[in-house]
Every structure is written in C-alpha cells, then in structure tokens.
PDB file of N, CA and C in Angstrom:
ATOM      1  N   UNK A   1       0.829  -1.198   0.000  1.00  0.00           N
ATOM      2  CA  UNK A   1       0.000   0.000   0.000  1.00  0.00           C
ATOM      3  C   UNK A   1       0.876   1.265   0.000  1.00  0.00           C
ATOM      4  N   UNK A   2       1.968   1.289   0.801  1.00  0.00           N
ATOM      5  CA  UNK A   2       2.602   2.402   0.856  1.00  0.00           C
ATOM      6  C   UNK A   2       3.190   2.790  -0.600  1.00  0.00           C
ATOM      7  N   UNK A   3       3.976   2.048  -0.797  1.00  0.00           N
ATOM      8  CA  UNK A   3       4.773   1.793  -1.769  1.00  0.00           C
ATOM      9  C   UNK A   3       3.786   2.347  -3.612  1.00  0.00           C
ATOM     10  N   UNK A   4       2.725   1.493  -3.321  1.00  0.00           N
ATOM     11  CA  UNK A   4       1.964   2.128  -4.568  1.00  0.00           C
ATOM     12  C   UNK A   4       1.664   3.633  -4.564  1.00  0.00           C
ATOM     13  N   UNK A   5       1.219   4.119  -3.027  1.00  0.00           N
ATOM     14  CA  UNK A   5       1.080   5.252  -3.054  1.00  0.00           C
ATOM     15  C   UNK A   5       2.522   6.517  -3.190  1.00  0.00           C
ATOM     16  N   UNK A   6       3.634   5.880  -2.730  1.00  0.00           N
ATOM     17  CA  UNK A   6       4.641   6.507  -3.331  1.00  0.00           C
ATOM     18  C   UNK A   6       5.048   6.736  -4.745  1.00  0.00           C
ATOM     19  N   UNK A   7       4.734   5.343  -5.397  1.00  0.00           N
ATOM     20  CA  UNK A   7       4.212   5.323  -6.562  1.00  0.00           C
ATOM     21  C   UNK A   7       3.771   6.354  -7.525  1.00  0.00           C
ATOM     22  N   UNK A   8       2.512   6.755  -6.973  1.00  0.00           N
ATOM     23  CA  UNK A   8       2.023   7.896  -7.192  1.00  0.00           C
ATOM     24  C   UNK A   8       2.227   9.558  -7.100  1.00  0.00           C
ATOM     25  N   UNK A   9       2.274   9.248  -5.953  1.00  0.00           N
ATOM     26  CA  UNK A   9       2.838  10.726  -5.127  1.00  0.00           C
ATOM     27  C   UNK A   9       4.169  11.111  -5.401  1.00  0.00           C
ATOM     28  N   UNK A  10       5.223  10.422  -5.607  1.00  0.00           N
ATOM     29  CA  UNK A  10       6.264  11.019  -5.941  1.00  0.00           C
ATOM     30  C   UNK A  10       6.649  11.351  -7.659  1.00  0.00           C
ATOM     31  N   UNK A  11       5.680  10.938  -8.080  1.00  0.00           N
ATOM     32  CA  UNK A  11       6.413  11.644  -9.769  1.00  0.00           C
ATOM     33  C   UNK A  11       5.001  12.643  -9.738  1.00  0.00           C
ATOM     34  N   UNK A  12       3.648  12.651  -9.094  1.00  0.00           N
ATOM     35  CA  UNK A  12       3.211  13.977  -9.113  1.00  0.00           C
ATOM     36  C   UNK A  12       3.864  15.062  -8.685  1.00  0.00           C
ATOM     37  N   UNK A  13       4.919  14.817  -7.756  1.00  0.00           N
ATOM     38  CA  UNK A  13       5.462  15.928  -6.545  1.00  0.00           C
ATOM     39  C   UNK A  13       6.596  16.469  -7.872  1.00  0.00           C
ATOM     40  N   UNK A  14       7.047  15.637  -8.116  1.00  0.00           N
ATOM     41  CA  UNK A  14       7.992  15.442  -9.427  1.00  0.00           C
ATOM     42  C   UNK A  14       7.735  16.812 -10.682  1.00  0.00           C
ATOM     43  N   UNK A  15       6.162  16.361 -11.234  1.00  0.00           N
ATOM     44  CA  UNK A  15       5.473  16.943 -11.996  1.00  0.00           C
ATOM     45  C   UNK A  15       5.465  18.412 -11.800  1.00  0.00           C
ATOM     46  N   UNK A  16       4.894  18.706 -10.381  1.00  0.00           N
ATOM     47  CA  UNK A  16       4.487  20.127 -10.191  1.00  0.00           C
ATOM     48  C   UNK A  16       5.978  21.190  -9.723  1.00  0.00           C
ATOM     49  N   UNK A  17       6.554  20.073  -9.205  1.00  0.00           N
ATOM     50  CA  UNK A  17       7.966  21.089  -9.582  1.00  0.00           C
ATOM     51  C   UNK A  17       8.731  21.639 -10.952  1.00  0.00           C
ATOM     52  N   UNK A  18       8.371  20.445 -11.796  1.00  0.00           N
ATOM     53  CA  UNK A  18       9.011  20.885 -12.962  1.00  0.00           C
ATOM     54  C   UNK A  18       7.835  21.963 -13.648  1.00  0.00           C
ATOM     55  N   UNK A  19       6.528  21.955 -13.412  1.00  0.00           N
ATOM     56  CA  UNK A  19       5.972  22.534 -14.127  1.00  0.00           C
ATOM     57  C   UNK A  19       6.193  23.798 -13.316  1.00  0.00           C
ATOM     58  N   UNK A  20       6.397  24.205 -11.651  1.00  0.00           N
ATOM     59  CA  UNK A  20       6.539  25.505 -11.510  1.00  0.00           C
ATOM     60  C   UNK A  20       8.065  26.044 -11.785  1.00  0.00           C
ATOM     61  N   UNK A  21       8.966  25.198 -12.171  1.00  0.00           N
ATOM     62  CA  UNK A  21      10.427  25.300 -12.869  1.00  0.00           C
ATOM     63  C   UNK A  21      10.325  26.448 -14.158  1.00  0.00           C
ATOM     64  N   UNK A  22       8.916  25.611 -14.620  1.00  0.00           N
ATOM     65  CA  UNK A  22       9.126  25.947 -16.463  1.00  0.00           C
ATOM     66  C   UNK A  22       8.460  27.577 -15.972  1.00  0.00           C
ATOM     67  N   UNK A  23       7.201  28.022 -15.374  1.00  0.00           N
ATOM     68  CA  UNK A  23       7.284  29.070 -15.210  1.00  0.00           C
ATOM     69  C   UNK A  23       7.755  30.398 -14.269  1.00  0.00           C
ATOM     70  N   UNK A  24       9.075  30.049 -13.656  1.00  0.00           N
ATOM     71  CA  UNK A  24      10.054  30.665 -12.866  1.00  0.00           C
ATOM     72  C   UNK A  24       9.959  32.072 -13.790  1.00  0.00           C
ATOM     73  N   UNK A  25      10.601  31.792 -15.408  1.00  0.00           N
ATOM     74  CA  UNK A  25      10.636  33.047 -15.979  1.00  0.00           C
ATOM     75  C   UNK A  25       9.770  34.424 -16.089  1.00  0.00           C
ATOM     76  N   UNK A  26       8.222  33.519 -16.123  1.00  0.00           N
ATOM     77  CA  UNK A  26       7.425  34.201 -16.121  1.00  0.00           C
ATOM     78  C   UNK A  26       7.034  35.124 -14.683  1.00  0.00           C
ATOM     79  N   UNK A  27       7.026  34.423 -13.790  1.00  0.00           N
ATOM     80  CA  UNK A  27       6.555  35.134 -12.584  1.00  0.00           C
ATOM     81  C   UNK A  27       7.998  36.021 -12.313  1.00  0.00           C
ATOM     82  N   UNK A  28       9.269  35.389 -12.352  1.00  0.00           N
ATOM     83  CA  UNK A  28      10.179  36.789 -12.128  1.00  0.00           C
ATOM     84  C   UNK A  28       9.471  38.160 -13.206  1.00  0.00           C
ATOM     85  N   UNK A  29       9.355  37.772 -14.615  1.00  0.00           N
ATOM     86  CA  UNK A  29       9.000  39.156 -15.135  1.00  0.00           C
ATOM     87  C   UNK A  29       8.191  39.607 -14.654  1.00  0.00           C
ATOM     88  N   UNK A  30       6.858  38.892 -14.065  1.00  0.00           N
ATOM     89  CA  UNK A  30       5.987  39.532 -13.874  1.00  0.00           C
ATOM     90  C   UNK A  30       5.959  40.703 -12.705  1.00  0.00           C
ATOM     91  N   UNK A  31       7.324  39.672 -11.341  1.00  0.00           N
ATOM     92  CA  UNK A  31       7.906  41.039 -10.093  1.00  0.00           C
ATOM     93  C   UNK A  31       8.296  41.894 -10.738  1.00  0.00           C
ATOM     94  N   UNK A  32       9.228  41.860 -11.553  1.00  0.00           N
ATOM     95  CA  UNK A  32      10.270  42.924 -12.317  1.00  0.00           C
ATOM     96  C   UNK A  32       9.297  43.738 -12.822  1.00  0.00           C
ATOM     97  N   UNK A  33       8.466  43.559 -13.590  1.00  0.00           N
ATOM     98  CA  UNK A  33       7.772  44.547 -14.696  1.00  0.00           C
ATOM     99  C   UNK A  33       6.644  45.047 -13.860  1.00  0.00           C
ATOM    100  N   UNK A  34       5.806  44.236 -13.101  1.00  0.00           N
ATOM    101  CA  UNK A  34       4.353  44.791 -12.522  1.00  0.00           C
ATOM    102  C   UNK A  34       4.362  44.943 -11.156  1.00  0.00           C
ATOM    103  N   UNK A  35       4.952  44.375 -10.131  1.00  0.00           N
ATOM    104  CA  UNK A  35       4.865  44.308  -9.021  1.00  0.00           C
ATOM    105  C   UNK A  35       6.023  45.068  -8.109  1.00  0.00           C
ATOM    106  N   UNK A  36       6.716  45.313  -8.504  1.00  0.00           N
ATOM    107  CA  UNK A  36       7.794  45.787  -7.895  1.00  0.00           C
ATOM    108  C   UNK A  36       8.035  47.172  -8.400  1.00  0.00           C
ATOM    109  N   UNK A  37       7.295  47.843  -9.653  1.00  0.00           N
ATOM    110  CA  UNK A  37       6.878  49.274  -9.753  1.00  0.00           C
ATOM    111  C   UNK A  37       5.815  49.985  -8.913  1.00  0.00           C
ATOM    112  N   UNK A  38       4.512  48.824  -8.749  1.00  0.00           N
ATOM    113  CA  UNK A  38       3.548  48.937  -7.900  1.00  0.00           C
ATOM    114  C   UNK A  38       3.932  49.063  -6.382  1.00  0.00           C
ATOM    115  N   UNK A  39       4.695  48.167  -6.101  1.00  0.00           N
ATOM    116  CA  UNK A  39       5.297  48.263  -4.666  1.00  0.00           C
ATOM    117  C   UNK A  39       5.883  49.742  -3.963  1.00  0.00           C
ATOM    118  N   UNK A  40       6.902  50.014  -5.381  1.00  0.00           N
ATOM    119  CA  UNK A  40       7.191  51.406  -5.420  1.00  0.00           C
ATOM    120  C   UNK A  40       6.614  52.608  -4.998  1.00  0.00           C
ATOM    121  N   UNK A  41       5.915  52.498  -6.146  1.00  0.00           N
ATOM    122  CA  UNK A  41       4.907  53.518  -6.261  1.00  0.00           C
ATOM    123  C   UNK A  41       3.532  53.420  -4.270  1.00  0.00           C
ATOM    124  N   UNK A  42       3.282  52.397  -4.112  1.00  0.00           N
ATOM    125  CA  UNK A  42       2.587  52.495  -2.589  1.00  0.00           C
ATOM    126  C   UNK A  42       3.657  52.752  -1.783  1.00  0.00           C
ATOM    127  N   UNK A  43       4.829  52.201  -1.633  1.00  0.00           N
ATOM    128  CA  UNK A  43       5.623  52.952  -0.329  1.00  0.00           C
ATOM    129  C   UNK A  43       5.970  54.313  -0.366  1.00  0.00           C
ATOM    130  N   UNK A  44       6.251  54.776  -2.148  1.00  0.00           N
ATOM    131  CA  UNK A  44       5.926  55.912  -1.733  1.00  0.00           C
ATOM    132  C   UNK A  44       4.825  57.186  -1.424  1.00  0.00           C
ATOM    133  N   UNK A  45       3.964  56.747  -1.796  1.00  0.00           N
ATOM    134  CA  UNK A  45       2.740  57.197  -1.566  1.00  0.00           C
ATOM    135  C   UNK A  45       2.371  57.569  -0.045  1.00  0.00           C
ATOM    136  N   UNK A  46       2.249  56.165   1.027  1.00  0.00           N
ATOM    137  CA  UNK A  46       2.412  56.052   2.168  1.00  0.00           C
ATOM    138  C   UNK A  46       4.085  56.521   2.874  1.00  0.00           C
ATOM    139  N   UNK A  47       5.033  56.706   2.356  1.00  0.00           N
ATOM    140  CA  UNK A  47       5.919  57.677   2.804  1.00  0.00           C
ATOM    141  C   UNK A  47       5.627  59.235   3.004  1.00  0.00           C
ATOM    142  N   UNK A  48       4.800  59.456   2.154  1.00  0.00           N
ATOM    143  CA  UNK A  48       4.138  61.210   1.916  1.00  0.00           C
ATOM    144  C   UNK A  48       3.468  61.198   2.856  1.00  0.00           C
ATOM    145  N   UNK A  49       2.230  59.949   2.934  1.00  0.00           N
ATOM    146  CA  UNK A  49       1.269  60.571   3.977  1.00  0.00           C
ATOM    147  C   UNK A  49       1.841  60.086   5.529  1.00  0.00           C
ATOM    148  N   UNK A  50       2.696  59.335   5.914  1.00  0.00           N
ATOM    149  CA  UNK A  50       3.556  59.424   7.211  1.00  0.00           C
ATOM    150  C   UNK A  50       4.406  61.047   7.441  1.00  0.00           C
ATOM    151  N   UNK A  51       5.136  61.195   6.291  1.00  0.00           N
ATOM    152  CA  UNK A  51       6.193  62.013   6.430  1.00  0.00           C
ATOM    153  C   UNK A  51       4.808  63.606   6.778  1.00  0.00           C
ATOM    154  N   UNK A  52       3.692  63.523   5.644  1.00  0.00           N
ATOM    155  CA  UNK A  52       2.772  64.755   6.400  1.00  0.00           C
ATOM    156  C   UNK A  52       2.151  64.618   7.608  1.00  0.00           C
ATOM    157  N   UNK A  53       2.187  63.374   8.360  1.00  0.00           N
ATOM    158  CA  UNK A  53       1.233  63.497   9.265  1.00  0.00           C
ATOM    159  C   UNK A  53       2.233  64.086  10.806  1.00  0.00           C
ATOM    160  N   UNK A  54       3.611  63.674  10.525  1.00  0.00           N
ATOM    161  CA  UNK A  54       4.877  63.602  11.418  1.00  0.00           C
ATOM    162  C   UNK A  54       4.894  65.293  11.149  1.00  0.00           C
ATOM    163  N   UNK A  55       5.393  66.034  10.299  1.00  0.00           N
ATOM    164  CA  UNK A  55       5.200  67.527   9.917  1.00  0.00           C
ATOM    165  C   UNK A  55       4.060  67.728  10.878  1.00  0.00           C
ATOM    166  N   UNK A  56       2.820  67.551  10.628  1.00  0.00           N
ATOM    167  CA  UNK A  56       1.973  68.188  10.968  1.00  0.00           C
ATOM    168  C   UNK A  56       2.168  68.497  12.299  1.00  0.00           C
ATOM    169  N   UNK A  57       2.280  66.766  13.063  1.00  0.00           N
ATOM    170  CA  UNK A  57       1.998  66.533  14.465  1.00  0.00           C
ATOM    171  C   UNK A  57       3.202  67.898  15.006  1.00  0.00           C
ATOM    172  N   UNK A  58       4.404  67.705  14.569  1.00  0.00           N
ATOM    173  CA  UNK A  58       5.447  68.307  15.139  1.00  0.00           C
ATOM    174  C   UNK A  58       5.109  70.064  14.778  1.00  0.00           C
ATOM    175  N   UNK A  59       4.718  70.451  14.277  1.00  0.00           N
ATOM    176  CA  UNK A  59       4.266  71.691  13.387  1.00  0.00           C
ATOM    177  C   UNK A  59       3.108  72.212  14.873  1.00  0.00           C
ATOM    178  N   UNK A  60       2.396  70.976  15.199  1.00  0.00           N
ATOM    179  CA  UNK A  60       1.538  71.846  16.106  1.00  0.00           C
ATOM    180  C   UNK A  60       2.058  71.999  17.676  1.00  0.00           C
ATOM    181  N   UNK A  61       3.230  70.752  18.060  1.00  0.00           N
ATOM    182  CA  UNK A  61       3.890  70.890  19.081  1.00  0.00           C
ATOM    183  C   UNK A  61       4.574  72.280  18.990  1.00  0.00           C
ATOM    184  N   UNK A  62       5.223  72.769  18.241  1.00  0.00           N
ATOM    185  CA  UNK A  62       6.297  74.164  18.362  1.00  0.00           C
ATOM    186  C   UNK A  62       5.368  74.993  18.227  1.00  0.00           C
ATOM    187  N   UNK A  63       3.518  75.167  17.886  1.00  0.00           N
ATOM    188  CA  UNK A  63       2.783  75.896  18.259  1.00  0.00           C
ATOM    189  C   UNK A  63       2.733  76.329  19.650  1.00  0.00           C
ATOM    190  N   UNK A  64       2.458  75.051  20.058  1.00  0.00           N
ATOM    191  CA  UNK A  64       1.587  75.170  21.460  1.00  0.00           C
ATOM    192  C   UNK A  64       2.706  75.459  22.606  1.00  0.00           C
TER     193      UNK A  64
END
C-alpha cells in the first residue's frame, strides 16, 4: 500500500515542480515589470502621507 502510493505521489510531486520550474521566468518578469513598480509607487505614496502626518503633528507641538 505504501509503496503504490509513493508510486504515485512522488512523480506527481515530481510533476508540479518541474511545471513551476518551467514558469520561474514568467513570474520573475511579472515582479520585475508589474509588481515591484507597484510596490514602489505604494511605499511611496504612504511615505508622503507618514512624512505629512509627522510635519503636521510636530508643526503643532512648536505651536503650542
């Protein structure tokens, strides 16, 4: 029983590695080109609105 099921299970395990092998290329382009501009682009976005809220806070301390 074991044995058949290794049988099995190990050239599927086999399978899905090579098939996520074959598309390695693709998902790196896809960080490189789409995800890692996007990433960009939100940290800096959320850098602005930290860096205004820190201004502000400190802006009203040297008020008061």
């Amino acid at each position: 029983m074991l044995l058949a099921l290794l049988l099995i299970i190990v050239p599927m395990l086999v399978g899905q590695f090579n098939n996520l092998a074959s598309r390695l290329p693709q998902l790196i382009g896809f960080m490189q080109n789409t995800l890692l501009p996007w990433l960009k682009i939100q940290s800096a976005d959320m850098w602005k609105s930290i860096r205004h809220l820190l201004l502000r806070g400190f802006r009203r301390i040297r008020a008061s």
